[in-house]
Protein backbone atom coordinates (compact mmCIF):
# COMPACT_ATOMS: atom_id res chain seq x y z
CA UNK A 1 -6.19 0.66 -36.37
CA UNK A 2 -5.85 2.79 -33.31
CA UNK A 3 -3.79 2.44 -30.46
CA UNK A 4 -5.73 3.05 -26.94
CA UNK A 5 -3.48 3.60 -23.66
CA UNK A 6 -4.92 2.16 -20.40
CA UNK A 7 -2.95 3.22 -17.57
CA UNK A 8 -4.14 3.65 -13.50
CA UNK A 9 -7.74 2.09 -12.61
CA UNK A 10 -8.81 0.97 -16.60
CA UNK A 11 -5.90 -1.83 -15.84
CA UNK A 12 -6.43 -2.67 -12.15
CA UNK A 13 -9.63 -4.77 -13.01
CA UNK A 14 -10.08 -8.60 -13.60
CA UNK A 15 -10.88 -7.83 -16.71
CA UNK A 16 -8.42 -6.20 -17.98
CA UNK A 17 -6.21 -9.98 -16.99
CA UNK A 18 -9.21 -11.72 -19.26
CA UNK A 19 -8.94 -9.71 -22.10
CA UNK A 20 -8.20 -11.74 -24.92
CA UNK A 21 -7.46 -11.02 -28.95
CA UNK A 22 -10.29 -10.21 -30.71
CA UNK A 23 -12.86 -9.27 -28.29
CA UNK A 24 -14.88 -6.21 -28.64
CA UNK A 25 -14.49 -3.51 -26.00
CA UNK A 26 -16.71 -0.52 -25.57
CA UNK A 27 -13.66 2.38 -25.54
CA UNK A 28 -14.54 6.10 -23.45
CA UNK A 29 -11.38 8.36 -23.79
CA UNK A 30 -9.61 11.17 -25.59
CA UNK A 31 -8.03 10.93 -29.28
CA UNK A 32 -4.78 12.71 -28.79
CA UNK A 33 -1.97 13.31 -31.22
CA UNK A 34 0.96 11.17 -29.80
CA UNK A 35 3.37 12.56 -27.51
CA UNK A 36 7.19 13.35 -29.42
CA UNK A 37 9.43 10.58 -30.47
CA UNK A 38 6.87 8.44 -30.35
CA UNK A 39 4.66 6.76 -32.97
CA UNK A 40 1.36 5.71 -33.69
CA UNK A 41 -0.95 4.49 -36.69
CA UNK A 42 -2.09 7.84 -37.89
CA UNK A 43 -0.29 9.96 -35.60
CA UNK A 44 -2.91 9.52 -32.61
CA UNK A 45 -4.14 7.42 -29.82
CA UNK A 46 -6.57 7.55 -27.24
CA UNK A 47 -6.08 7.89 -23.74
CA UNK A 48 -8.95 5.92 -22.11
CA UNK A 49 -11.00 7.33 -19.54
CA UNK A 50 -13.79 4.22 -19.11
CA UNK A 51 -13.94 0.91 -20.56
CA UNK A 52 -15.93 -2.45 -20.69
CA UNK A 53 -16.13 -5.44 -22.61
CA UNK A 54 -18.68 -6.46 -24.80
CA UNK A 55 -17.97 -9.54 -25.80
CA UNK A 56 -14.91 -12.11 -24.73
CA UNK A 57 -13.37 -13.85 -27.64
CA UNK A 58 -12.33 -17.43 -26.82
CA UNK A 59 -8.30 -17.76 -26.14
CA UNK A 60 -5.92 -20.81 -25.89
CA UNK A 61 -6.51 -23.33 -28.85
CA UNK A 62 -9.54 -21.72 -29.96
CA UNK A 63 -8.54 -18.12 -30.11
CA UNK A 64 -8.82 -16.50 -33.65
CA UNK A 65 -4.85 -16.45 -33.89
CA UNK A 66 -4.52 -19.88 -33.17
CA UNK A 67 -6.68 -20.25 -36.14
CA UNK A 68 -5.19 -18.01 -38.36
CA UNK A 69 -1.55 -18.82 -37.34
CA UNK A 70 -0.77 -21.61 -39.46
CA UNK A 71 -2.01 -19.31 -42.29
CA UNK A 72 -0.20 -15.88 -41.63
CA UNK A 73 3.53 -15.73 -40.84
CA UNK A 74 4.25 -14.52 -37.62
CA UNK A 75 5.69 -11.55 -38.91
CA UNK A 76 3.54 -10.81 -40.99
CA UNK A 77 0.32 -11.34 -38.63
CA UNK A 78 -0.11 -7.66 -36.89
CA UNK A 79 -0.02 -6.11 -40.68
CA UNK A 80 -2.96 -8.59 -41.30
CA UNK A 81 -4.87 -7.75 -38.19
CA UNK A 82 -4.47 -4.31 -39.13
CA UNK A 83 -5.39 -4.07 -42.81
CA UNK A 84 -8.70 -6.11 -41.56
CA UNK A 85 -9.50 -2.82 -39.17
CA UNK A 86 -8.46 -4.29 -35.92
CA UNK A 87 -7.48 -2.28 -32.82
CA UNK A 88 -4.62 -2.27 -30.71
CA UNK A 89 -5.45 -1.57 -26.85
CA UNK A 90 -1.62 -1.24 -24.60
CA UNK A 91 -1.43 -0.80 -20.97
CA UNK A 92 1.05 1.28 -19.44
């Protein structure tokens, strides 16, 4: 998994309100080692430059966690996602 940062105009899009878990995102940015005191799968993330999305994943009742939820304790559900090779996009 890799954590991608949106911050300024990547997060001031309708989009970026729509996004939901699971969708797949076309990611244009920088892999950079993170910043100190701070932490990161493998010790890097990428600042995005340019993104788009490629293909919305439902949400509400149909979303893939709603599915998998009864399944997966809660907290053991982002160790899941992860060990399946999911991303992790944050906006700051």
């Amino acid at each position: 998994m890799t954590q991608c940062i949106l911050t300024g105009d990547c997060i001031k899009t309708v989009e970026a309100l729509d996004l939901t878990t699971e969708s797949t995102v076309e990611i244009v940015g920088k892999v950079e080692k993170v910043k100190d005191g701070q932490t990161a799968p493998g010790g890097v993330e990428i600042i995005v430059d340019y993104w788009k999305i490629i293909g919305l994943a439902p949400g509400g009742k149909e979303a893939f966690e709603s599915i998998i939820q009864p399944v997966c304790p809660i907290n053991s559900h982002v160790q899941w996602l992860t060990r399946l090779g999911h991303g992790q996009l944050e906006a700051s």
